[in-house]
PDB file of N, CA and C in Angstrom:
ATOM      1  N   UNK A   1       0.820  -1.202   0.000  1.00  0.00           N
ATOM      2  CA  UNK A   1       0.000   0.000   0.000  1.00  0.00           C
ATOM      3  C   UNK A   1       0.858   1.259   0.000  1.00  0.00           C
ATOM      4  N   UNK A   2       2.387   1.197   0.488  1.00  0.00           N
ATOM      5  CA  UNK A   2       3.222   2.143   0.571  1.00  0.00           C
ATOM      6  C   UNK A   2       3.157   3.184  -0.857  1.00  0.00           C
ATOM      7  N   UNK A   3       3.330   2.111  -1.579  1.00  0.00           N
ATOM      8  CA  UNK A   3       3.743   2.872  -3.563  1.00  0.00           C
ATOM      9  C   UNK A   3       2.740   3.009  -4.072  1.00  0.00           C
ATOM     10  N   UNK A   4       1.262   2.751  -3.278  1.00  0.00           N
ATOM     11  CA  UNK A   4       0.393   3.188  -4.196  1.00  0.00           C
ATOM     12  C   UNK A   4      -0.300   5.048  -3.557  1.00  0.00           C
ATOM     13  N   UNK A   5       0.159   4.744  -2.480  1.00  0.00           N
ATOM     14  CA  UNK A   5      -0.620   5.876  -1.834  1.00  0.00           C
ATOM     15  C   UNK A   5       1.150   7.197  -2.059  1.00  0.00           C
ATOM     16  N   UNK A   6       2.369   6.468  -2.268  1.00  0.00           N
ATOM     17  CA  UNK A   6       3.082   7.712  -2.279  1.00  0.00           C
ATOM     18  C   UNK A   6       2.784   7.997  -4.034  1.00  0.00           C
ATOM     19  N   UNK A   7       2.028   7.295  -5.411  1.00  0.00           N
ATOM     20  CA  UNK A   7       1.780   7.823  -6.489  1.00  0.00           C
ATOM     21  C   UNK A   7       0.948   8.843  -6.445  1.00  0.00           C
ATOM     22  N   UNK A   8      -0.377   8.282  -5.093  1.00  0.00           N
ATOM     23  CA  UNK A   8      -1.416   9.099  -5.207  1.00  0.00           C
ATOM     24  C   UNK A   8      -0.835  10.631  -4.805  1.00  0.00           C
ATOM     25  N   UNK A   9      -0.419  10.591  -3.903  1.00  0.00           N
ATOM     26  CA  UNK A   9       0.615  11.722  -3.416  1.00  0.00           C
ATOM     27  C   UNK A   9       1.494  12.425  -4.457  1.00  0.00           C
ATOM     28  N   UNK A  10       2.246  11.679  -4.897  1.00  0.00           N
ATOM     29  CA  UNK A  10       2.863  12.062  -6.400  1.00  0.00           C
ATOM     30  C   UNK A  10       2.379  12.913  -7.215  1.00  0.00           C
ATOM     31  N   UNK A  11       0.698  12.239  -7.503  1.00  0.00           N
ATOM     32  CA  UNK A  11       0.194  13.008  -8.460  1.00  0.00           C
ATOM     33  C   UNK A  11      -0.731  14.229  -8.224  1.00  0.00           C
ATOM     34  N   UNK A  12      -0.792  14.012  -6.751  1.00  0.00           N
ATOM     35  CA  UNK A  12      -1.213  15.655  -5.963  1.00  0.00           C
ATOM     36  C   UNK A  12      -0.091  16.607  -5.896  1.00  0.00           C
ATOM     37  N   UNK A  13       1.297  16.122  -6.230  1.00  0.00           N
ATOM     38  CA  UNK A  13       2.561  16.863  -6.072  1.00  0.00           C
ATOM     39  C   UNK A  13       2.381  17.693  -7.050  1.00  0.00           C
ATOM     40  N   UNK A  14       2.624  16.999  -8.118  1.00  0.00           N
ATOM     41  CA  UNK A  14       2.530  17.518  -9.622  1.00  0.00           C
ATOM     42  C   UNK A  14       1.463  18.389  -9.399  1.00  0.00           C
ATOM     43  N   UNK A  15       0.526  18.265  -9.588  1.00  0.00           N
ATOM     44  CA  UNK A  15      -0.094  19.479  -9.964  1.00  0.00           C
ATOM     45  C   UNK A  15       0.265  20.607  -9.259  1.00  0.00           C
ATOM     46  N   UNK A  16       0.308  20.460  -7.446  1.00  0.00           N
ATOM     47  CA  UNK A  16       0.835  21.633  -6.750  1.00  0.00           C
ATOM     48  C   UNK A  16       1.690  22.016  -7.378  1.00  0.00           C
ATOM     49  N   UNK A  17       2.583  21.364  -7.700  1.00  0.00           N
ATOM     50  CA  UNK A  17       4.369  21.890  -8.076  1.00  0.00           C
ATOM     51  C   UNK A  17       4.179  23.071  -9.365  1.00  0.00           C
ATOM     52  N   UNK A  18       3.135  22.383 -10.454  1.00  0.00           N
ATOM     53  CA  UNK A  18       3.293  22.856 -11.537  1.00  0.00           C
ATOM     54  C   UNK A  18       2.875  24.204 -11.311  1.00  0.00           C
ATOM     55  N   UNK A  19       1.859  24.399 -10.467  1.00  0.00           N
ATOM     56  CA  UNK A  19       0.560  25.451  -9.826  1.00  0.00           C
ATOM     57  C   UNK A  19       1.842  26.469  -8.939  1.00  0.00           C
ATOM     58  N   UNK A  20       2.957  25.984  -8.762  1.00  0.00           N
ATOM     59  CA  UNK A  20       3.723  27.038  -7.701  1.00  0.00           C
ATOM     60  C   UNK A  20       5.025  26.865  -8.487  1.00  0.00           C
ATOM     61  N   UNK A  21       5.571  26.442  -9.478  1.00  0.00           N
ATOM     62  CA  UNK A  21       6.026  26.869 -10.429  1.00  0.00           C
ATOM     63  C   UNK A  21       6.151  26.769 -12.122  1.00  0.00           C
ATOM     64  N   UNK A  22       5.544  27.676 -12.373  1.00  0.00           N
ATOM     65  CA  UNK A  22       5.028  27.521 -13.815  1.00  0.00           C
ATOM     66  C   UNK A  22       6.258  27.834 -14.807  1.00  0.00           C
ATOM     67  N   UNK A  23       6.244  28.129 -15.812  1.00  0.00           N
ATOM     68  CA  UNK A  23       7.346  28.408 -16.359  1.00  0.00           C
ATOM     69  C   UNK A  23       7.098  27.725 -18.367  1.00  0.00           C
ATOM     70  N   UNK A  24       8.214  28.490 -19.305  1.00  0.00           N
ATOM     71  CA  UNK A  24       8.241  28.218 -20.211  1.00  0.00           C
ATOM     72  C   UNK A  24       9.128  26.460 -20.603  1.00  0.00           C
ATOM     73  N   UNK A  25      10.390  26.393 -19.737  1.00  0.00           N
ATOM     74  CA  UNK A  25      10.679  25.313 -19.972  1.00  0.00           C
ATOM     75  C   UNK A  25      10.368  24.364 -18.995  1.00  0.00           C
ATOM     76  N   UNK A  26       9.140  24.196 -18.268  1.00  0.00           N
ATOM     77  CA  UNK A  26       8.704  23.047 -17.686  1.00  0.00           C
ATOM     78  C   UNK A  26       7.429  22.828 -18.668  1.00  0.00           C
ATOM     79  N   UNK A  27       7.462  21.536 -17.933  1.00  0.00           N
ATOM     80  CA  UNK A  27       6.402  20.155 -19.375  1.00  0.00           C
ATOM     81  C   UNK A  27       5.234  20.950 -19.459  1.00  0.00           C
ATOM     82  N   UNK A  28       4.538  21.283 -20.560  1.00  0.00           N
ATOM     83  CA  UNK A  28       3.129  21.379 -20.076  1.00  0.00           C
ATOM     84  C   UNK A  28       2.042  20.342 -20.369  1.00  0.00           C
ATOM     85  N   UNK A  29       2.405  19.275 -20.413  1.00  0.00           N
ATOM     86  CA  UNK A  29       1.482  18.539 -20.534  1.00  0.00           C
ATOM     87  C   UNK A  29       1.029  17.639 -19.142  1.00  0.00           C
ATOM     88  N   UNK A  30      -0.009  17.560 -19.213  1.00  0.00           N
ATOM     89  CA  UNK A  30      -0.820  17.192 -17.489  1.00  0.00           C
ATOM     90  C   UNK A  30      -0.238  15.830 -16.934  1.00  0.00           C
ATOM     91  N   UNK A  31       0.237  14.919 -18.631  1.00  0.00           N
ATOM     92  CA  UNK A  31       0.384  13.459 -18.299  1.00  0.00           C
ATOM     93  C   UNK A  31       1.918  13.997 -17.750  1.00  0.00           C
ATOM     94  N   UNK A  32       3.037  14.339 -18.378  1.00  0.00           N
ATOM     95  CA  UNK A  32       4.103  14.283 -18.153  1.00  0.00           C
ATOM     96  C   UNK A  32       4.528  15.311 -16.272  1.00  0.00           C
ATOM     97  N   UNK A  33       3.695  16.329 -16.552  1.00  0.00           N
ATOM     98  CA  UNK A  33       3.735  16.785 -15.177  1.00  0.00           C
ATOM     99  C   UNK A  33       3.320  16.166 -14.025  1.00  0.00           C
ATOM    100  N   UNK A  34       2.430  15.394 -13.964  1.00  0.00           N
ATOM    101  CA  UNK A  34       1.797  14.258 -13.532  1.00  0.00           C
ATOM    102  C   UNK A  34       2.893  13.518 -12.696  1.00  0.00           C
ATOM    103  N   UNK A  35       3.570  12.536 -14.587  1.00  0.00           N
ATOM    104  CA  UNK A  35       4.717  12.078 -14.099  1.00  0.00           C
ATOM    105  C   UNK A  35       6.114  12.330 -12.615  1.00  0.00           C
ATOM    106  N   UNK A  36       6.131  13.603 -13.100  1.00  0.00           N
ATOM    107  CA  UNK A  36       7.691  13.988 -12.684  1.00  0.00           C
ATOM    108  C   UNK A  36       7.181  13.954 -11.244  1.00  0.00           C
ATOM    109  N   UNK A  37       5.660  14.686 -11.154  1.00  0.00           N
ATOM    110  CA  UNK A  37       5.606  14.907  -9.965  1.00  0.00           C
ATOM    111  C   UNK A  37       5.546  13.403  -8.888  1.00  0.00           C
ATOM    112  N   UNK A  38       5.168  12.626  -9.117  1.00  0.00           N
ATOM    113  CA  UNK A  38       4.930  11.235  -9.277  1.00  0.00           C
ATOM    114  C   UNK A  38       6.539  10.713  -8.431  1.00  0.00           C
ATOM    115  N   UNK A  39       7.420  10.766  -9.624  1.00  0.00           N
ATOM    116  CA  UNK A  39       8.715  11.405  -9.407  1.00  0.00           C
ATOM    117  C   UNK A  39       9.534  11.649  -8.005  1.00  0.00           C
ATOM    118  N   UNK A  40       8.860  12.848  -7.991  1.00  0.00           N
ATOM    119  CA  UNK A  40       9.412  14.062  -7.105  1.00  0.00           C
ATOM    120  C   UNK A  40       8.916  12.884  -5.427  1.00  0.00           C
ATOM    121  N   UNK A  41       8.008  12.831  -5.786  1.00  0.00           N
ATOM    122  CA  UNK A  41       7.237  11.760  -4.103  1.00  0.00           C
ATOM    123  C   UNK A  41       8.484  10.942  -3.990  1.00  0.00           C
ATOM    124  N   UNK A  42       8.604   9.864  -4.971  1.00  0.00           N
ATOM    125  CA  UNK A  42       9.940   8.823  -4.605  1.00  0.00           C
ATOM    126  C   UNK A  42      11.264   9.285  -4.124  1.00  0.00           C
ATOM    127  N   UNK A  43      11.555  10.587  -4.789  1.00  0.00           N
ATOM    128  CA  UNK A  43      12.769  11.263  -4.687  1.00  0.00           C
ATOM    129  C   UNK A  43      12.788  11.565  -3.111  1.00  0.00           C
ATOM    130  N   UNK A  44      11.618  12.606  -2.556  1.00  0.00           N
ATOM    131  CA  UNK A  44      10.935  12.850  -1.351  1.00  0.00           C
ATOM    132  C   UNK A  44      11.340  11.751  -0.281  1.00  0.00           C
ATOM    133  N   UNK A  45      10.915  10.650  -0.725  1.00  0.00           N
ATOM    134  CA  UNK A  45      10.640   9.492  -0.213  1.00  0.00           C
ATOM    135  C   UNK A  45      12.109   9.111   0.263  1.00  0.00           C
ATOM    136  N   UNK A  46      12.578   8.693  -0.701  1.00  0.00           N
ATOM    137  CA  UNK A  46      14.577   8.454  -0.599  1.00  0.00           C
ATOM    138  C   UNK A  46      15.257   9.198   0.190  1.00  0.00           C
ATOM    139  N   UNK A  47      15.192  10.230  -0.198  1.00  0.00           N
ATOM    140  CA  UNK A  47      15.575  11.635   0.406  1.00  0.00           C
ATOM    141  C   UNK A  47      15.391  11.472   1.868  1.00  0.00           C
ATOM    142  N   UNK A  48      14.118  11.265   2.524  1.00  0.00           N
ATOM    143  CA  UNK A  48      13.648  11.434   3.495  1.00  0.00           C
ATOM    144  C   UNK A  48      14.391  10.466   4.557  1.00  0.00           C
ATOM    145  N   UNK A  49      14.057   9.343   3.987  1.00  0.00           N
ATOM    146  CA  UNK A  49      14.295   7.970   4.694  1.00  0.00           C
ATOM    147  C   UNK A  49      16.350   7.909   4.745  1.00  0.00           C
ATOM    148  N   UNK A  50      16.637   8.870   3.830  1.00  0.00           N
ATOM    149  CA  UNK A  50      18.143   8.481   3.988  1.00  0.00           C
ATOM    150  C   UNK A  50      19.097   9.868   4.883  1.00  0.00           C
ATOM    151  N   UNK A  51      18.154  10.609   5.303  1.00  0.00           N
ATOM    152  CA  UNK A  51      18.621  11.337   5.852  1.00  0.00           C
ATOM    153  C   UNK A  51      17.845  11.351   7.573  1.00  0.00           C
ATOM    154  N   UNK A  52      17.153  10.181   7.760  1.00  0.00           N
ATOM    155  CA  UNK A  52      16.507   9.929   8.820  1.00  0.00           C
ATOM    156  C   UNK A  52      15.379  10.315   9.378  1.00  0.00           C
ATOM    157  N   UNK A  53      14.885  11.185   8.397  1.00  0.00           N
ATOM    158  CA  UNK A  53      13.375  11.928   8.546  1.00  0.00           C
ATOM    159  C   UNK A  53      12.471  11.187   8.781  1.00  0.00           C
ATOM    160  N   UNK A  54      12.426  10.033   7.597  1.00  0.00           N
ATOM    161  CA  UNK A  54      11.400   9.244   8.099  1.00  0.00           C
ATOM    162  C   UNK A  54      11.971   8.044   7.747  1.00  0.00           C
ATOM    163  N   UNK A  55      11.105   6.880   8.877  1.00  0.00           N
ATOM    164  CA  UNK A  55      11.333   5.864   8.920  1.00  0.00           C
ATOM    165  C   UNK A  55      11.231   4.684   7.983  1.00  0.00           C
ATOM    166  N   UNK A  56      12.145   3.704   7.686  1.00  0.00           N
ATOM    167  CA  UNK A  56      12.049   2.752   6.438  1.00  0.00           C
ATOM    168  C   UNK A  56      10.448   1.853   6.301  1.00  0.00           C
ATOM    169  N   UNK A  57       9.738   2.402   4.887  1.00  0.00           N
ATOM    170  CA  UNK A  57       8.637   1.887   4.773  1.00  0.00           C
ATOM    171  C   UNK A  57       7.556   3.064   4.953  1.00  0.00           C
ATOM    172  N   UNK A  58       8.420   4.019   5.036  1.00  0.00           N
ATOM    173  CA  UNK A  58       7.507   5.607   5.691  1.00  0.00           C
ATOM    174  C   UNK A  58       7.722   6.393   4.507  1.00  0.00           C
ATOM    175  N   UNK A  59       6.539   6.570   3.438  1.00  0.00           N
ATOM    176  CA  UNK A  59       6.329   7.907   2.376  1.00  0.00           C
ATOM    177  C   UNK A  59       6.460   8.703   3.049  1.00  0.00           C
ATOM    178  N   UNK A  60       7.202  10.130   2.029  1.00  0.00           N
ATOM    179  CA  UNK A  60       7.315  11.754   2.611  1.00  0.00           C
ATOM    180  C   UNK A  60       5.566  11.963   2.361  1.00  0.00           C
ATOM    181  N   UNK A  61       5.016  12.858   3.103  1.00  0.00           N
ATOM    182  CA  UNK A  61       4.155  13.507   3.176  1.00  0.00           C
ATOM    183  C   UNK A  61       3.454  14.159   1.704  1.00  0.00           C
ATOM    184  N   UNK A  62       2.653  14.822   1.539  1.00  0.00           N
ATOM    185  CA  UNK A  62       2.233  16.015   0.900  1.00  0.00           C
ATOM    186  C   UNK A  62       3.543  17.417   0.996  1.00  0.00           C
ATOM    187  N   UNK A  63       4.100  17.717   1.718  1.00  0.00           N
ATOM    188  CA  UNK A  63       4.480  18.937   1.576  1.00  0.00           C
ATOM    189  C   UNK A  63       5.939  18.513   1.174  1.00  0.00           C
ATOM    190  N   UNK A  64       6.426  17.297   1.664  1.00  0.00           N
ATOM    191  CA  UNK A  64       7.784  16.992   1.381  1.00  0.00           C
ATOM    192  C   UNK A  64       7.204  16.419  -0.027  1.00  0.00           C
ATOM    193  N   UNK A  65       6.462  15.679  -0.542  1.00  0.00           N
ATOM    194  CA  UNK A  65       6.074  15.367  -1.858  1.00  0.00           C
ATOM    195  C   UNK A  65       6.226  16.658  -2.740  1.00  0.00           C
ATOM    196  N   UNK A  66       5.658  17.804  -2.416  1.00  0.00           N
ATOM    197  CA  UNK A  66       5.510  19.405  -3.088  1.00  0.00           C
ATOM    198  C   UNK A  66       6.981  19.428  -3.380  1.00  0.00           C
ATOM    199  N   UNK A  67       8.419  19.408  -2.235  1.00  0.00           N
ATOM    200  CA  UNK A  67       9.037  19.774  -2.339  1.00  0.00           C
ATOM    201  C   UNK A  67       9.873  18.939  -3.590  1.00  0.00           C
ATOM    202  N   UNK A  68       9.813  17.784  -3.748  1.00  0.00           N
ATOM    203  CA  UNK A  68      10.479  16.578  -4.316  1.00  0.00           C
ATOM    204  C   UNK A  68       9.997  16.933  -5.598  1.00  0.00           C
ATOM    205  N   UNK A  69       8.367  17.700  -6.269  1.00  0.00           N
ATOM    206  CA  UNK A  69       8.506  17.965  -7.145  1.00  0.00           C
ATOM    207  C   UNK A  69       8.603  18.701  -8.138  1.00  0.00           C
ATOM    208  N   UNK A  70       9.007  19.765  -6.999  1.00  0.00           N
ATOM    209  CA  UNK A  70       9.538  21.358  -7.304  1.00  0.00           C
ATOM    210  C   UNK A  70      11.038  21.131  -7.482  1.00  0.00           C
ATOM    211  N   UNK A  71      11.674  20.176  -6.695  1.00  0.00           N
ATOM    212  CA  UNK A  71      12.869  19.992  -7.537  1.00  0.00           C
ATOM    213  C   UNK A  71      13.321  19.511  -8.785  1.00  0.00           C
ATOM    214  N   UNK A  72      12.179  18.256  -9.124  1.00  0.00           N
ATOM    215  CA  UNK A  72      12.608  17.562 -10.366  1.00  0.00           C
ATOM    216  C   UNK A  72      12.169  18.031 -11.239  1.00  0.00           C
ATOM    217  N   UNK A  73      11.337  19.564 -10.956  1.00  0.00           N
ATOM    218  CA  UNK A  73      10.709  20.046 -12.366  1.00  0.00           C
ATOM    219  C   UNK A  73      11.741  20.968 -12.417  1.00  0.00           C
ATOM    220  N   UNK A  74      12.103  21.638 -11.714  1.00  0.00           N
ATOM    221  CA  UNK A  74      13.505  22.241 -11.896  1.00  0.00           C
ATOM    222  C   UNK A  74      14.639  21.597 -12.421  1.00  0.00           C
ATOM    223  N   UNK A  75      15.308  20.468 -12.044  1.00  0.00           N
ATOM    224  CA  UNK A  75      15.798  19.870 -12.878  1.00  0.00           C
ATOM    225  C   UNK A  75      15.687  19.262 -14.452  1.00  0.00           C
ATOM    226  N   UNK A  76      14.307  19.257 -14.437  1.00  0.00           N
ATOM    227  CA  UNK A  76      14.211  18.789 -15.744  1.00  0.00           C
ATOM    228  C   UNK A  76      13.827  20.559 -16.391  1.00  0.00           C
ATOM    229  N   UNK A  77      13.635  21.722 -16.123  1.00  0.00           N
ATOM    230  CA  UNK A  77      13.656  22.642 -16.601  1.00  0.00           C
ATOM    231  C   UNK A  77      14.859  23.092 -16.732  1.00  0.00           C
ATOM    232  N   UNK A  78      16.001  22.801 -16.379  1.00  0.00           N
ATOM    233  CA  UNK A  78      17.684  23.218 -16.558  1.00  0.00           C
ATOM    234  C   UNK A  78      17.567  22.496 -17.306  1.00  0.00           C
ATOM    235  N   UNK A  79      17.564  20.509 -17.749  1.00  0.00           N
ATOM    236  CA  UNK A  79      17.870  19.853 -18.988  1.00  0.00           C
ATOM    237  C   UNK A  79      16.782  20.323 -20.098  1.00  0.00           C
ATOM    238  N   UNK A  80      15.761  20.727 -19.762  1.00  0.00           N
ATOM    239  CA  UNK A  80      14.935  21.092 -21.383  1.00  0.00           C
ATOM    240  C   UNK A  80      15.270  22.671 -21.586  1.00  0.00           C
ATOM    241  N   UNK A  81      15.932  23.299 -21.003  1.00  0.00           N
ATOM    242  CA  UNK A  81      16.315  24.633 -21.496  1.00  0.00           C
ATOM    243  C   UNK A  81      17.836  24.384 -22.321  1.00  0.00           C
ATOM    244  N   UNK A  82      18.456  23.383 -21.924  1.00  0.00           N
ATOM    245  CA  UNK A  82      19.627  23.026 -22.425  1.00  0.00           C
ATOM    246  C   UNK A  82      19.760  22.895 -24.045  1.00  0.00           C
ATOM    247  N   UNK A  83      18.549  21.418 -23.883  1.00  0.00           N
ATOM    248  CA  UNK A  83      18.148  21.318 -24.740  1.00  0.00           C
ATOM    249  C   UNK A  83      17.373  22.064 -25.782  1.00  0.00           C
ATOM    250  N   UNK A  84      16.962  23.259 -25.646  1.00  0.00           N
ATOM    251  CA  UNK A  84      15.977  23.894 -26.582  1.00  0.00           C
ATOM    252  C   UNK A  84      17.634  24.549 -27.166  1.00  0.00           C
ATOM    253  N   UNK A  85      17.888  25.425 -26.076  1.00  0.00           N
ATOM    254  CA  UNK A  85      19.056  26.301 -26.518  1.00  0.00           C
ATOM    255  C   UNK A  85      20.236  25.870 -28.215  1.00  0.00           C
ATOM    256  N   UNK A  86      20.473  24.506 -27.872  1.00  0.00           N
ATOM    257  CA  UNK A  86      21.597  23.873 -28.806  1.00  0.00           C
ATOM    258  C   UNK A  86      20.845  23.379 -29.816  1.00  0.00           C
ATOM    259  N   UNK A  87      19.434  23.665 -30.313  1.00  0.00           N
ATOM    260  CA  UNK A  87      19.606  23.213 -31.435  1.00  0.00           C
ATOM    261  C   UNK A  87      18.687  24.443 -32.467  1.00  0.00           C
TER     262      UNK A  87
END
């Protein structure tokens, strides 16, 4: 039940994330934002558990989910700006 409820989370990330940072080189499509945010929960999740926040078998939250996918849309907005730039 862990990975299904940190997707559901995931995909409440994403939209927050996209909703608090918008931008030209992040995805705009709902499926792919969806994704990352999706993403961002596991990252959250890793993150969390390896720095002792939370305990093994313990999803990050909603707000640590927000945060996980405000990073990876940032990250993937540095690689798709990269990418637009060079060609």
């Amino acid at each position: 039940m862990g990975i299904i409820w940190t997707i559901i989370i995931g995909f409440l990330a994403g939209v927050i994330a996209k909703f608090i940072m918008p931008g030209d080189n992040e995805p705009s499509g709902f499926i792919l934002t969806t994704i990352l945010g999706i993403v961002g929960a596991f990252v959250a999740t890793y993150l969390g558990q390896a720095l002792g926040w939370y305990s093994p078998g313990e999803g990050a939250g909603l707000i640590g989910a927000v945060v996980g996918a405000i990073l990876v849309l940032f990250v993937y907005g540095l690689f798709a700006g990269r990418q637009r730039r060079s060609i």
